[in-house]
PDB file of N, CA and C in Angstrom:
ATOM      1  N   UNK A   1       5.987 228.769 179.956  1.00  0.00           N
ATOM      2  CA  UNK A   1       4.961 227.925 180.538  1.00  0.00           C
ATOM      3  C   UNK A   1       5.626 226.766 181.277  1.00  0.00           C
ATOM      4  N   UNK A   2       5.237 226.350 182.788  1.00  0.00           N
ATOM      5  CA  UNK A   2       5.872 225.451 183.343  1.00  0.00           C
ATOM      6  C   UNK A   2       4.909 224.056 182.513  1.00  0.00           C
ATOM      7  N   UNK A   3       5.521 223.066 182.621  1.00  0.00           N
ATOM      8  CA  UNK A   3       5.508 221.991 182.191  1.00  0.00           C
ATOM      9  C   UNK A   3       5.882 220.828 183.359  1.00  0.00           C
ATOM     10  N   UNK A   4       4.446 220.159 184.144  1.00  0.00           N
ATOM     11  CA  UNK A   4       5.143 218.993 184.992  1.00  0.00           C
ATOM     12  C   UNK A   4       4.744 218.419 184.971  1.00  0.00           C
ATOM     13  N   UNK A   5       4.669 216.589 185.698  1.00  0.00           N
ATOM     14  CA  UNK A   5       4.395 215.440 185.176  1.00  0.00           C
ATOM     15  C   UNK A   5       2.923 215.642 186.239  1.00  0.00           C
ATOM     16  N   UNK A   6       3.422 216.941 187.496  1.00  0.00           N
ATOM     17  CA  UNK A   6       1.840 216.487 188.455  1.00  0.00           C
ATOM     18  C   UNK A   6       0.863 217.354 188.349  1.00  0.00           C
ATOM     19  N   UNK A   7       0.885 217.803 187.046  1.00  0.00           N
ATOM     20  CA  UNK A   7      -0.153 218.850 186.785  1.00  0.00           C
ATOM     21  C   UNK A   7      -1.424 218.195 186.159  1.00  0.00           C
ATOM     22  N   UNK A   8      -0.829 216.815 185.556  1.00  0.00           N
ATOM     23  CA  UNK A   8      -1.950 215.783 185.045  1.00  0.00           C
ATOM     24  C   UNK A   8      -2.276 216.062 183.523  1.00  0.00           C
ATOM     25  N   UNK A   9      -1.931 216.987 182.922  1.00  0.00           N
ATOM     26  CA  UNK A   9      -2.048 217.457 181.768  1.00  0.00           C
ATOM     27  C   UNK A   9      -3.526 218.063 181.471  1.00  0.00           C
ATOM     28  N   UNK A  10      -3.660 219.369 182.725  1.00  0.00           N
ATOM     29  CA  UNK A  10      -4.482 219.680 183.148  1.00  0.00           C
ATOM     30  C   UNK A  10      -4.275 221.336 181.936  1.00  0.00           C
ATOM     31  N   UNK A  11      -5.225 221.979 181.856  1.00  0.00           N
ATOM     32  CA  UNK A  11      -5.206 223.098 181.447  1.00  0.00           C
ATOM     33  C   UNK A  11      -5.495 224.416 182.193  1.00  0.00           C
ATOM     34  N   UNK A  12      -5.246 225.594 182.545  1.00  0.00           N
ATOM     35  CA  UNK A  12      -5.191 226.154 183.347  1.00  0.00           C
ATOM     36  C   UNK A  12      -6.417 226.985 183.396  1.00  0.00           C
ATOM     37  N   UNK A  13      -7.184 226.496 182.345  1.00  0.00           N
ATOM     38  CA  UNK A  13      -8.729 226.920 182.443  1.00  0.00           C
ATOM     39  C   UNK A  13      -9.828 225.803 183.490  1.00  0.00           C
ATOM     40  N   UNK A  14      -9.259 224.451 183.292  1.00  0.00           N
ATOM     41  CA  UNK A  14      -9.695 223.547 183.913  1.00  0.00           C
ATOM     42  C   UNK A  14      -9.316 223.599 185.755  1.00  0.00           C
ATOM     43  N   UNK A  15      -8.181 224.309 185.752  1.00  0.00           N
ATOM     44  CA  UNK A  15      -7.995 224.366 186.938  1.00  0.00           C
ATOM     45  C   UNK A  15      -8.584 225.836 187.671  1.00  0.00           C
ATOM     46  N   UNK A  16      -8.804 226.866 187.065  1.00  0.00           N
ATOM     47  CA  UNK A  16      -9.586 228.074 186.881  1.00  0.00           C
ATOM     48  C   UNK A  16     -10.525 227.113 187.723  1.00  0.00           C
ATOM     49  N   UNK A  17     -11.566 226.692 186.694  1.00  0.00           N
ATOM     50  CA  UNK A  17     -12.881 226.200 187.264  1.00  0.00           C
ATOM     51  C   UNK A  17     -13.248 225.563 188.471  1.00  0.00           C
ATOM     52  N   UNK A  18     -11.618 224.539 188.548  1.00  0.00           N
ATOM     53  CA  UNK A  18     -11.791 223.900 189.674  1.00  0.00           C
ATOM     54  C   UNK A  18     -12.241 224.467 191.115  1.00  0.00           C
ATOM     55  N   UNK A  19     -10.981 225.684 190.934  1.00  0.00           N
ATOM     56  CA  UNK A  19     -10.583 226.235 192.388  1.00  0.00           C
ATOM     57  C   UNK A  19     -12.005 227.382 192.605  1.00  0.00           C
ATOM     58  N   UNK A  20     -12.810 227.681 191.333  1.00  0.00           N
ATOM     59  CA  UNK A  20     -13.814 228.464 191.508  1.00  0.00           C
ATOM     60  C   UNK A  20     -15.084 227.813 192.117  1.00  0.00           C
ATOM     61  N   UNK A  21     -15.345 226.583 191.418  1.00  0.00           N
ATOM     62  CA  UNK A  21     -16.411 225.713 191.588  1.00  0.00           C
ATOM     63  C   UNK A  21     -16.091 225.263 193.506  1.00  0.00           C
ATOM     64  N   UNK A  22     -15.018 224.583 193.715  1.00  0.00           N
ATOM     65  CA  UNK A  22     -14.736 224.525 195.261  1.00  0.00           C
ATOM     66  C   UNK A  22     -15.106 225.668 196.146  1.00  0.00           C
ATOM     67  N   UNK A  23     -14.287 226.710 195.421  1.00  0.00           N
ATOM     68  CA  UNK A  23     -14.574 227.661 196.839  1.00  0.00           C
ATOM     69  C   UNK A  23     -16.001 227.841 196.915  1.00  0.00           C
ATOM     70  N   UNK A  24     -16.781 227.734 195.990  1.00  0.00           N
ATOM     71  CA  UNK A  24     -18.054 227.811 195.776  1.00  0.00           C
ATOM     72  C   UNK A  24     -18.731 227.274 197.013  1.00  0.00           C
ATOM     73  N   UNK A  25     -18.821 225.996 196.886  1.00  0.00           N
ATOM     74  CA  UNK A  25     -18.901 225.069 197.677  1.00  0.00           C
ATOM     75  C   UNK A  25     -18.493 224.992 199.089  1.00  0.00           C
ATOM     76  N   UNK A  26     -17.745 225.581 199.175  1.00  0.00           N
ATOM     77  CA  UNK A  26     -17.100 225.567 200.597  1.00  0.00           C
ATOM     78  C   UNK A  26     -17.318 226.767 201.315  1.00  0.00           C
ATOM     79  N   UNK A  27     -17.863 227.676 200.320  1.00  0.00           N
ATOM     80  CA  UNK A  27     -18.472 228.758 201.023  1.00  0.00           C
ATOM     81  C   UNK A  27     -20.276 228.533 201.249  1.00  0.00           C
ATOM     82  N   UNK A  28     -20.928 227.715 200.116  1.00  0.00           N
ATOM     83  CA  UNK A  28     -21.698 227.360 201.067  1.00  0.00           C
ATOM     84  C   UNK A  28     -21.936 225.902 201.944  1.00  0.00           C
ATOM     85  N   UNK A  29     -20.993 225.762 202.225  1.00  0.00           N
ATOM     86  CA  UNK A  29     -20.823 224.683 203.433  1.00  0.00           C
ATOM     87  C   UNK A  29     -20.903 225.914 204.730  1.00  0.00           C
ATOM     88  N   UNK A  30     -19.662 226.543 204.313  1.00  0.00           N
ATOM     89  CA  UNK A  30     -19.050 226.977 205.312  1.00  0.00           C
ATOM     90  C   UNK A  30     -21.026 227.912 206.140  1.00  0.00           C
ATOM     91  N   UNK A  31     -21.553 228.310 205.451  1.00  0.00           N
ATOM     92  CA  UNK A  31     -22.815 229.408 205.494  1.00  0.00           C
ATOM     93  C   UNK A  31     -23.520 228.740 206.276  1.00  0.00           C
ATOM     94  N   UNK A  32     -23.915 227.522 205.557  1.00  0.00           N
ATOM     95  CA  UNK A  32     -24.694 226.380 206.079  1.00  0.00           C
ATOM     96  C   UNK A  32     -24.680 226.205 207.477  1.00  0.00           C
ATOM     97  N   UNK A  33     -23.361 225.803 208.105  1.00  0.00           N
ATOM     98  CA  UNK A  33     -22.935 225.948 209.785  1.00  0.00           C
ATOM     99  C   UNK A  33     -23.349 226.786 210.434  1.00  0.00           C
ATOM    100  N   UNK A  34     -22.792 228.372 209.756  1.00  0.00           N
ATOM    101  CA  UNK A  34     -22.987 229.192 210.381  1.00  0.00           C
ATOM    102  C   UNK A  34     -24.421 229.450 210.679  1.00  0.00           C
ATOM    103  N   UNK A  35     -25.095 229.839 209.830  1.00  0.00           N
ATOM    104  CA  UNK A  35     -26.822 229.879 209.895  1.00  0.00           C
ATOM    105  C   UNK A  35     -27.361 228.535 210.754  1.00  0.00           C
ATOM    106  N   UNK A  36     -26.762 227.179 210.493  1.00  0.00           N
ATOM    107  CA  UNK A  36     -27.335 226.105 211.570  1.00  0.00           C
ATOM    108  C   UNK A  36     -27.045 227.124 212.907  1.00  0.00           C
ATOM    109  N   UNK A  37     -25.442 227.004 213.273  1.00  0.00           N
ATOM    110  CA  UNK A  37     -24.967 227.518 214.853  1.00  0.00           C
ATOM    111  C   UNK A  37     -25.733 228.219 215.322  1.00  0.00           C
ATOM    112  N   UNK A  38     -26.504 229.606 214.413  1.00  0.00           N
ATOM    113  CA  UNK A  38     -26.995 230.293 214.838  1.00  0.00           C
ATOM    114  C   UNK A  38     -28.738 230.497 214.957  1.00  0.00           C
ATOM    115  N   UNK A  39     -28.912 229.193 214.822  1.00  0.00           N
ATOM    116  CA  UNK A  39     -30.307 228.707 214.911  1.00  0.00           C
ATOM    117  C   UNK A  39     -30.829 227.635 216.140  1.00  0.00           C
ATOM    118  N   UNK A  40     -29.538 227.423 216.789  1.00  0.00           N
ATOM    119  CA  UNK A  40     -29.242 226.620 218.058  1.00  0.00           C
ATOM    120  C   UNK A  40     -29.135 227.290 219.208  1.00  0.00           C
ATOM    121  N   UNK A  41     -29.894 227.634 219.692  1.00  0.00           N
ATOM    122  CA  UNK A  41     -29.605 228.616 220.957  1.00  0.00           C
ATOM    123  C   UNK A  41     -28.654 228.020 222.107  1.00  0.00           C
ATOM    124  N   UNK A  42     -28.624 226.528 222.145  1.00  0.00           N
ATOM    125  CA  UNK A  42     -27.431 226.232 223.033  1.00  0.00           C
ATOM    126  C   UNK A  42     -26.755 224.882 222.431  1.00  0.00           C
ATOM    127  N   UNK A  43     -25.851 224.652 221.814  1.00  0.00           N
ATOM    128  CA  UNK A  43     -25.550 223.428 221.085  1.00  0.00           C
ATOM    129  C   UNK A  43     -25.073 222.572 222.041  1.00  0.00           C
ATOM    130  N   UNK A  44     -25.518 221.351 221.915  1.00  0.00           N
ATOM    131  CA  UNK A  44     -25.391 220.186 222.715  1.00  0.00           C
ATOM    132  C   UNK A  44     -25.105 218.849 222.115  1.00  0.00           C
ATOM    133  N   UNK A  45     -24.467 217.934 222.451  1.00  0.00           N
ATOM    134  CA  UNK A  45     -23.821 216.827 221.670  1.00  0.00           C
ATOM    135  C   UNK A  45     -24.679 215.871 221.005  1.00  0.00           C
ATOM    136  N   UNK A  46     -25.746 215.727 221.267  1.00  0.00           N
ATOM    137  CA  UNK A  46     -26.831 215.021 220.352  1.00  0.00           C
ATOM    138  C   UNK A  46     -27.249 215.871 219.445  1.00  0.00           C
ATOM    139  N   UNK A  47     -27.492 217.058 219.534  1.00  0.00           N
ATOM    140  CA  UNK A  47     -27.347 218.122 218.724  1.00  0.00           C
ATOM    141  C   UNK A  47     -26.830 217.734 217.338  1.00  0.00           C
ATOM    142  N   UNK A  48     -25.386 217.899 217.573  1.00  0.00           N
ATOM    143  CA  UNK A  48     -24.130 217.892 216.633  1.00  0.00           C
ATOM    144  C   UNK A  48     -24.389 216.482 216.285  1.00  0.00           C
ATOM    145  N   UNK A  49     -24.730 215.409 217.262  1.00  0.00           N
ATOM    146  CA  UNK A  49     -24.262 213.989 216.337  1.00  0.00           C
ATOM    147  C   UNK A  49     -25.568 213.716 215.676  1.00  0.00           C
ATOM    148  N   UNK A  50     -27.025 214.816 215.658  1.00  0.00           N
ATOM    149  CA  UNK A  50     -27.935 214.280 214.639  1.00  0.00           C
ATOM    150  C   UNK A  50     -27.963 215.059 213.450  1.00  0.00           C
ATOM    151  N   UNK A  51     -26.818 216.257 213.694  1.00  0.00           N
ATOM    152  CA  UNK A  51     -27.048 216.747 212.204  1.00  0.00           C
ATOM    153  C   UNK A  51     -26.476 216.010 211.197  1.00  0.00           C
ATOM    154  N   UNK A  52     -24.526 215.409 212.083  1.00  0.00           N
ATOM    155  CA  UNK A  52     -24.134 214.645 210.851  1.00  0.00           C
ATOM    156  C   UNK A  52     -24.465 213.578 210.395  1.00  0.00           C
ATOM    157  N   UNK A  53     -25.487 212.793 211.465  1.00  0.00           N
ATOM    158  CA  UNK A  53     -26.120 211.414 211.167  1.00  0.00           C
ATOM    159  C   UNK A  53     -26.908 211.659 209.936  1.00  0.00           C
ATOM    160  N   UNK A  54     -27.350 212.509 209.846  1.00  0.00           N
ATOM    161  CA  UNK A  54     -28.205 212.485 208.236  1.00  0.00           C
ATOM    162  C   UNK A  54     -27.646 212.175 207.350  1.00  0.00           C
ATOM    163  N   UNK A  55     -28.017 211.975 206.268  1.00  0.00           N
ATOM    164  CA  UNK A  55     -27.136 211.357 204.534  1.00  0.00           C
ATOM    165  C   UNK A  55     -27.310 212.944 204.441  1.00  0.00           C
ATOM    166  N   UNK A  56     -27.832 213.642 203.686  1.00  0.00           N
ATOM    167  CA  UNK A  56     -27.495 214.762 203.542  1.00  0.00           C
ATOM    168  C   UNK A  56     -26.702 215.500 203.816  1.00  0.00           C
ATOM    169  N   UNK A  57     -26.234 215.635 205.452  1.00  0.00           N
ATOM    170  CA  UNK A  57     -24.982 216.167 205.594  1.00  0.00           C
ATOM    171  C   UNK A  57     -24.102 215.190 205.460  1.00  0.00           C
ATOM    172  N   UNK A  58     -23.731 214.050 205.596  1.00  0.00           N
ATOM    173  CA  UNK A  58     -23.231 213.824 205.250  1.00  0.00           C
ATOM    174  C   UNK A  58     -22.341 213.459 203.808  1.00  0.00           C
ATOM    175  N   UNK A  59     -23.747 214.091 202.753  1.00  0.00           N
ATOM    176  CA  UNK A  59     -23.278 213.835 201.525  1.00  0.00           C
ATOM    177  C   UNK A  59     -22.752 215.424 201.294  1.00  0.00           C
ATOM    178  N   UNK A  60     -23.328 216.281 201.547  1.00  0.00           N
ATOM    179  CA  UNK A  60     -23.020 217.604 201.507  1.00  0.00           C
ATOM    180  C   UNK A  60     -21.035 218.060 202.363  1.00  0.00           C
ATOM    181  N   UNK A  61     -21.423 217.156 203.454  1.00  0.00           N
ATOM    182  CA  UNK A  61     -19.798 217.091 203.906  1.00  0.00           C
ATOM    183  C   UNK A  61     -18.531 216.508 203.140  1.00  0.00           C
ATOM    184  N   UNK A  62     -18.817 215.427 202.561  1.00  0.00           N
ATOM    185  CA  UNK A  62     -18.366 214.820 201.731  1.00  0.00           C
ATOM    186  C   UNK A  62     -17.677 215.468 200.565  1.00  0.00           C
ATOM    187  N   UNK A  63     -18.711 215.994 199.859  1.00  0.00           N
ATOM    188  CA  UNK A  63     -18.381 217.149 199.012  1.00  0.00           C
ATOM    189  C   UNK A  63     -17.685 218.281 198.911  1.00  0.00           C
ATOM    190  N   UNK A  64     -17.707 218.604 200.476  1.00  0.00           N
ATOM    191  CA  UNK A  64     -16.741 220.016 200.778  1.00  0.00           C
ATOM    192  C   UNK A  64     -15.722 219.286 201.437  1.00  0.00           C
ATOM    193  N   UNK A  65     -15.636 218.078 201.975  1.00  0.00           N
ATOM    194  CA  UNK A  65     -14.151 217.767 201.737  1.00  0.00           C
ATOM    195  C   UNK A  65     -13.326 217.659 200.896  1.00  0.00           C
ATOM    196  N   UNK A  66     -14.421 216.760 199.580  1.00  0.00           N
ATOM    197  CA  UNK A  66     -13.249 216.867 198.477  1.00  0.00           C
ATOM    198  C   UNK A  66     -13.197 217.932 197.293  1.00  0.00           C
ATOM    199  N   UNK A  67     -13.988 219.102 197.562  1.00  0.00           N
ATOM    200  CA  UNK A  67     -13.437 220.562 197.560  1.00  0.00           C
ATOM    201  C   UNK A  67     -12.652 221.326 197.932  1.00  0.00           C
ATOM    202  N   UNK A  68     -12.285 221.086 199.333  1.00  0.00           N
ATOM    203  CA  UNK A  68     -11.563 221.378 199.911  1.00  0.00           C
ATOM    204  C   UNK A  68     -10.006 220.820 199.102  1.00  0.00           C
ATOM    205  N   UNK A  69     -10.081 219.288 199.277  1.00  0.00           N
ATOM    206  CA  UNK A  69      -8.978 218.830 198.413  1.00  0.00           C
ATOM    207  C   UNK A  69      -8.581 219.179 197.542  1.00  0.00           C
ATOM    208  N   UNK A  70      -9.578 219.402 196.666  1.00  0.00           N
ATOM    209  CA  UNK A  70      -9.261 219.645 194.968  1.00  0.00           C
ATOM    210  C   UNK A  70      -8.848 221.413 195.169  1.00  0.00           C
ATOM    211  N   UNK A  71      -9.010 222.368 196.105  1.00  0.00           N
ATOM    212  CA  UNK A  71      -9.127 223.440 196.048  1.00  0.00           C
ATOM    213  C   UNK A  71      -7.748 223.614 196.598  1.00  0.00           C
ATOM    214  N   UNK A  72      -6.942 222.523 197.617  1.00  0.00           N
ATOM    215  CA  UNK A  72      -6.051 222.886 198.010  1.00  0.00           C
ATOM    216  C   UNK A  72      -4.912 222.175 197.159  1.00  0.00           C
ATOM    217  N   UNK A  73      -5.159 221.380 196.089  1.00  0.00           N
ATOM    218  CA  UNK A  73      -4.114 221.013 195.641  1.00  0.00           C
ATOM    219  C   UNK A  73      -3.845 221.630 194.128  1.00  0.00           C
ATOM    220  N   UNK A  74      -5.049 222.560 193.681  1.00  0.00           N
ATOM    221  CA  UNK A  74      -4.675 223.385 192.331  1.00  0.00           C
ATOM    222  C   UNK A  74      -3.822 224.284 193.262  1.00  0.00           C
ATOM    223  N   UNK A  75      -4.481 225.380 194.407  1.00  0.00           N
ATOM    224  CA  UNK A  75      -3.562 225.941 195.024  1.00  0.00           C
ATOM    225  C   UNK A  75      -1.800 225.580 195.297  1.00  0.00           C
ATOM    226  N   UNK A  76      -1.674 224.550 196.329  1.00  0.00           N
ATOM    227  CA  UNK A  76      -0.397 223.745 195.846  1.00  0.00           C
ATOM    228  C   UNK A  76       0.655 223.811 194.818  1.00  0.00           C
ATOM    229  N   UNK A  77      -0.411 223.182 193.657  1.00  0.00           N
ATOM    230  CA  UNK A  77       0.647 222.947 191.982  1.00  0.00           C
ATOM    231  C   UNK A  77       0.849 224.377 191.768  1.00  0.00           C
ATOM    232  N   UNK A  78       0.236 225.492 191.982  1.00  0.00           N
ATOM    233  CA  UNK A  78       0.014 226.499 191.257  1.00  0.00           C
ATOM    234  C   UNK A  78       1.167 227.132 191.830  1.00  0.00           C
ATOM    235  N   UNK A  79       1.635 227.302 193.074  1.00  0.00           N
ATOM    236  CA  UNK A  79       2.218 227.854 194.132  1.00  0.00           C
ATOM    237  C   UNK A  79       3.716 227.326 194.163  1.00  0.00           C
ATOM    238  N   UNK A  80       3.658 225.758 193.985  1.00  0.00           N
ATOM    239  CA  UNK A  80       5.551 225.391 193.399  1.00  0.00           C
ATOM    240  C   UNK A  80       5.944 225.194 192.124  1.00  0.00           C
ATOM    241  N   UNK A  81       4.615 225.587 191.419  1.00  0.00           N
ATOM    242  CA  UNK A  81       5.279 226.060 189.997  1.00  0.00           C
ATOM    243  C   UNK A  81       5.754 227.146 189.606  1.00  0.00           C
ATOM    244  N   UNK A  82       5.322 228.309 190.632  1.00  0.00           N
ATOM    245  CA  UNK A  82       5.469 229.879 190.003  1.00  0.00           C
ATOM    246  C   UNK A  82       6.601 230.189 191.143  1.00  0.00           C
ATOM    247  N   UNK A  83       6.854 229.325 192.395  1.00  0.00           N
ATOM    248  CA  UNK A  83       7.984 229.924 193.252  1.00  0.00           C
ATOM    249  C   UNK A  83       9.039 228.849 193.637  1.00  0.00           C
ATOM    250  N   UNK A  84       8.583 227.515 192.693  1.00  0.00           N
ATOM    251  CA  UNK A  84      10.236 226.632 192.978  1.00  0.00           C
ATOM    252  C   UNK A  84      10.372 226.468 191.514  1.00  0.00           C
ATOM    253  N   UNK A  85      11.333 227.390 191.589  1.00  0.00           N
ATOM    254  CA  UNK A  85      11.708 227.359 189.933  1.00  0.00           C
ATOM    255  C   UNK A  85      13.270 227.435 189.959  1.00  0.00           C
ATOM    256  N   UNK A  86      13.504 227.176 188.948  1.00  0.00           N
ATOM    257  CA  UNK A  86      15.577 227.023 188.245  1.00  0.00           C
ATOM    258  C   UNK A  86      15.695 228.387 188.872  1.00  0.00           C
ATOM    259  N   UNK A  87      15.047 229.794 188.437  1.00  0.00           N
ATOM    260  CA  UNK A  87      15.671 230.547 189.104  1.00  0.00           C
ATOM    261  C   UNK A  87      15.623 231.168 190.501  1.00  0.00           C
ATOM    262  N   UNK A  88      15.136 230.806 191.562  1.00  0.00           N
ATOM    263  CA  UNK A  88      14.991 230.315 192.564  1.00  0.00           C
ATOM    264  C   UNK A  88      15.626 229.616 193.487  1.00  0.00           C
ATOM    265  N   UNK A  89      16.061 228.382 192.657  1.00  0.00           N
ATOM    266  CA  UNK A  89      16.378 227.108 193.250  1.00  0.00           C
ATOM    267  C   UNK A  89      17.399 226.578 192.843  1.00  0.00           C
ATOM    268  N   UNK A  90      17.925 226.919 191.685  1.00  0.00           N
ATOM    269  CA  UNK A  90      19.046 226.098 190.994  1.00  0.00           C
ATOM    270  C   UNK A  90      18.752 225.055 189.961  1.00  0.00           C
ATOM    271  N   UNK A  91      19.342 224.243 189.863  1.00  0.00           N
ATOM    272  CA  UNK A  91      19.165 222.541 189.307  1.00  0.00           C
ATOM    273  C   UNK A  91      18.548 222.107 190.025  1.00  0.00           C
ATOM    274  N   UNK A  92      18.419 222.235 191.321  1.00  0.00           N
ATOM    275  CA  UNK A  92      17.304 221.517 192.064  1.00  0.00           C
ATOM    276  C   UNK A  92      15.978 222.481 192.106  1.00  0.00           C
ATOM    277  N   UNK A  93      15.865 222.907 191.271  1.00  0.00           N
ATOM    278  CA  UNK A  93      14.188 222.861 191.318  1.00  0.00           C
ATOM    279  C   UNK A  93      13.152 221.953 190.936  1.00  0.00           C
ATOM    280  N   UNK A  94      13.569 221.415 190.260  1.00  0.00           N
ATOM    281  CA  UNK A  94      12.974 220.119 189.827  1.00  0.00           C
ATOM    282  C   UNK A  94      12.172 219.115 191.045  1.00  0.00           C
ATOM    283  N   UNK A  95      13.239 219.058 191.625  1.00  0.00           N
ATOM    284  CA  UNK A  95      13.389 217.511 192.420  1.00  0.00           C
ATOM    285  C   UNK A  95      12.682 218.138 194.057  1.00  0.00           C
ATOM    286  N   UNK A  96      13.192 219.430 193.980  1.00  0.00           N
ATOM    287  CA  UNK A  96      12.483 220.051 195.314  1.00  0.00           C
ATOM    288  C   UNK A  96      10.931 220.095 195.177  1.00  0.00           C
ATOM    289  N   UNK A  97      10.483 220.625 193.909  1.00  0.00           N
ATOM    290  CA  UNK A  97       9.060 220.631 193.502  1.00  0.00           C
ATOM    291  C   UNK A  97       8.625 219.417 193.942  1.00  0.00           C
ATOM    292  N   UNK A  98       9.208 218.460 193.004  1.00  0.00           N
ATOM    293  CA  UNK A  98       8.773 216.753 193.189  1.00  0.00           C
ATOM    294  C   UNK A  98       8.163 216.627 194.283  1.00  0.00           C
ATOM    295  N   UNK A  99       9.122 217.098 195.002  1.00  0.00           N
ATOM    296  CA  UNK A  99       9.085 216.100 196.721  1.00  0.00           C
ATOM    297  C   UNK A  99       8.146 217.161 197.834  1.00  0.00           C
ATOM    298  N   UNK A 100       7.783 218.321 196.924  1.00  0.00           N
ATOM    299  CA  UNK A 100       6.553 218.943 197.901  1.00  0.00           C
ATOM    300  C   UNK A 100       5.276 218.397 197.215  1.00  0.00           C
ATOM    301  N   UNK A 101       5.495 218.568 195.960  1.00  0.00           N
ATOM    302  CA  UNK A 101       4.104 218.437 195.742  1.00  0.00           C
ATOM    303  C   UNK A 101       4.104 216.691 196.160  1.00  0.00           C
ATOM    304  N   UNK A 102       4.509 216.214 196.146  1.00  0.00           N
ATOM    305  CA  UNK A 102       4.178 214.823 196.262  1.00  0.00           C
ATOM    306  C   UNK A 102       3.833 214.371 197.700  1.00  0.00           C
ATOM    307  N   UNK A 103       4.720 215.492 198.774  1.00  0.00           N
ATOM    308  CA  UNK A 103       4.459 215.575 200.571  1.00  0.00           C
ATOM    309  C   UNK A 103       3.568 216.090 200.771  1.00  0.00           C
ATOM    310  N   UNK A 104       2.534 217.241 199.959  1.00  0.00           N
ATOM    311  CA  UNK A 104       1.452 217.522 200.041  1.00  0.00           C
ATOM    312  C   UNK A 104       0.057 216.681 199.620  1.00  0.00           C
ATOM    313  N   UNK A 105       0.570 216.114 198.282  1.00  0.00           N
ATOM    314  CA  UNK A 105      -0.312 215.250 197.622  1.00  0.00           C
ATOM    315  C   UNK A 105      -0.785 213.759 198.952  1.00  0.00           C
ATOM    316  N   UNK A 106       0.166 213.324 199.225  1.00  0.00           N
ATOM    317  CA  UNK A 106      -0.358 212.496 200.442  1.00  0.00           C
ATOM    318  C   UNK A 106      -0.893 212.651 201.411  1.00  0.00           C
ATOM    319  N   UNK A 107      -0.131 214.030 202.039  1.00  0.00           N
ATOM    320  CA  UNK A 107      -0.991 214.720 203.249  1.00  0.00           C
ATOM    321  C   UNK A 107      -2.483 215.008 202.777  1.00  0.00           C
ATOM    322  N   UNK A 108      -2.242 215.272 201.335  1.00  0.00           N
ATOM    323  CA  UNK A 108      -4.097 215.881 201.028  1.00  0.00           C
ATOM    324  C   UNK A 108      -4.966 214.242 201.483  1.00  0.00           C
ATOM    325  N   UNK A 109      -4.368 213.467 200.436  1.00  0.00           N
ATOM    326  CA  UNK A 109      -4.578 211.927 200.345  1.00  0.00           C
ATOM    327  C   UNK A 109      -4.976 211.197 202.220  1.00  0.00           C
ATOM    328  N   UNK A 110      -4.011 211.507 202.823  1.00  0.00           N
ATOM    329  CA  UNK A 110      -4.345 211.094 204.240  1.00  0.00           C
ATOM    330  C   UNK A 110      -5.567 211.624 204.806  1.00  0.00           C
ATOM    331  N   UNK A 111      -5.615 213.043 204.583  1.00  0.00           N
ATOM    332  CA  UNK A 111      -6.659 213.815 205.471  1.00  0.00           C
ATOM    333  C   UNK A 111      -7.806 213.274 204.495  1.00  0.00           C
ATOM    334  N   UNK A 112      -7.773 213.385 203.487  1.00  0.00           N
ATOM    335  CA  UNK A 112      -9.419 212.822 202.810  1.00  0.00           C
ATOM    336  C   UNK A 112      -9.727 211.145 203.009  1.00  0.00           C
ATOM    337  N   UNK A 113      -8.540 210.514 203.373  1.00  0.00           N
ATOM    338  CA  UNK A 113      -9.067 209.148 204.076  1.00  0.00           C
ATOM    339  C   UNK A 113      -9.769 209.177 205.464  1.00  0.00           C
ATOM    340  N   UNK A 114      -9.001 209.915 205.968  1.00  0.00           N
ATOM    341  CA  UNK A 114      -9.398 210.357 207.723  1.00  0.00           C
ATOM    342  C   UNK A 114     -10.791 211.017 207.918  1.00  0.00           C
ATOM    343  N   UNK A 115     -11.069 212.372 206.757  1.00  0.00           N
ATOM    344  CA  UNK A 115     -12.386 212.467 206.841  1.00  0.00           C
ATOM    345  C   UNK A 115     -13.665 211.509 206.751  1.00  0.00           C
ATOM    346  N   UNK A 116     -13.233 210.850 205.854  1.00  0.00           N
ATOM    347  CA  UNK A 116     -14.220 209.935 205.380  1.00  0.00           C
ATOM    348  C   UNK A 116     -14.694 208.635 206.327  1.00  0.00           C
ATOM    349  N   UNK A 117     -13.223 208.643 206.727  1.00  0.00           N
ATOM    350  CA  UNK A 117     -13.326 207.884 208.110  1.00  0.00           C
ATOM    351  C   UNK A 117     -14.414 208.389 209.149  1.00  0.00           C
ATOM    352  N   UNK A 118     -14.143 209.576 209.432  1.00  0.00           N
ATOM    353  CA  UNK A 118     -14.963 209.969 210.059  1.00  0.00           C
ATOM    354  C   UNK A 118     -16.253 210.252 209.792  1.00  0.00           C
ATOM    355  N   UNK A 119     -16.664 210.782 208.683  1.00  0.00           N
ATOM    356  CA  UNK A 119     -18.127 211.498 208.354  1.00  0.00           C
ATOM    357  C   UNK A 119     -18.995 209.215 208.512  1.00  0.00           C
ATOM    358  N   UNK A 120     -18.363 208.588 207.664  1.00  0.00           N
ATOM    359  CA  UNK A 120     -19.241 206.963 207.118  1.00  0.00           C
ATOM    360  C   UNK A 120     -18.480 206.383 207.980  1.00  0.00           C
ATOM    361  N   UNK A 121     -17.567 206.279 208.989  1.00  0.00           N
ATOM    362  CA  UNK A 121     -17.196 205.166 210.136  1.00  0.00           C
ATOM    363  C   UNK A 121     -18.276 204.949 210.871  1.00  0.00           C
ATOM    364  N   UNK A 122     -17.762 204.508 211.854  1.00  0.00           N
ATOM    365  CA  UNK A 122     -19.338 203.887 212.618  1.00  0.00           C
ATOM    366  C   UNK A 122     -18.617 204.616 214.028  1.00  0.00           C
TER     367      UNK A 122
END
């Protein structure tokens, strides 16, 4: 069993749920669009800027962003735990792990500031 400090002392049932409950979600986000797009016979930019003006989508967006997040960072942990390993990597597996998951963890961290920026900025 890998053992790391950025797993959070998470259980792998808890993370099960996570990545199930997200995709959940993000598949019906993702539906949602599609069935809007295709209920628009010609999409036009007031269009688009009154769907996200609503609280609703915007709370609904919100949500599948940070589904998205949470979906891409069990993915992530899950992915340099089972392929940056000692045998793999050497002695530096450790420190290589570190420094992805931690280059990912910010990149996740940036893009969910930036969304948010965007969906509640003005």
């Amino acid at each position: 069993m890998v053992t790391n400090v950025t797993s959070f002392g998470r259980s792998g049932l808890a993370d099960w749920v996570v990545q199930r409950v997200s995709a959940v979600i993000l598949a019906a986000y993702t539906l949602f669009l599609v069935f809007w797009f295709l209920q628009q016979a010609d999409v036009q930019y007031t269009q688009w800027v009154a769907l996200f003006e609503s609280t609703g989508m915007r709370i609904f967006s919100l949500l599948a962003l940070l589904s998205l997040v949470a979906h891409a960072w069990v993915g992530v942990w899950t992915i340099t735990t089972d392929y940056l390993t000692p045998l793999s990597l050497g002695k530096a597996a450790t420190a290589v792990r570190f420094v992805v998951q931690c280059a990912c963890m910010v990149a996740l961290f940036v893009y969910l500031v930036w969304g948010i920026d965007i969906l509640w900025g003005n």
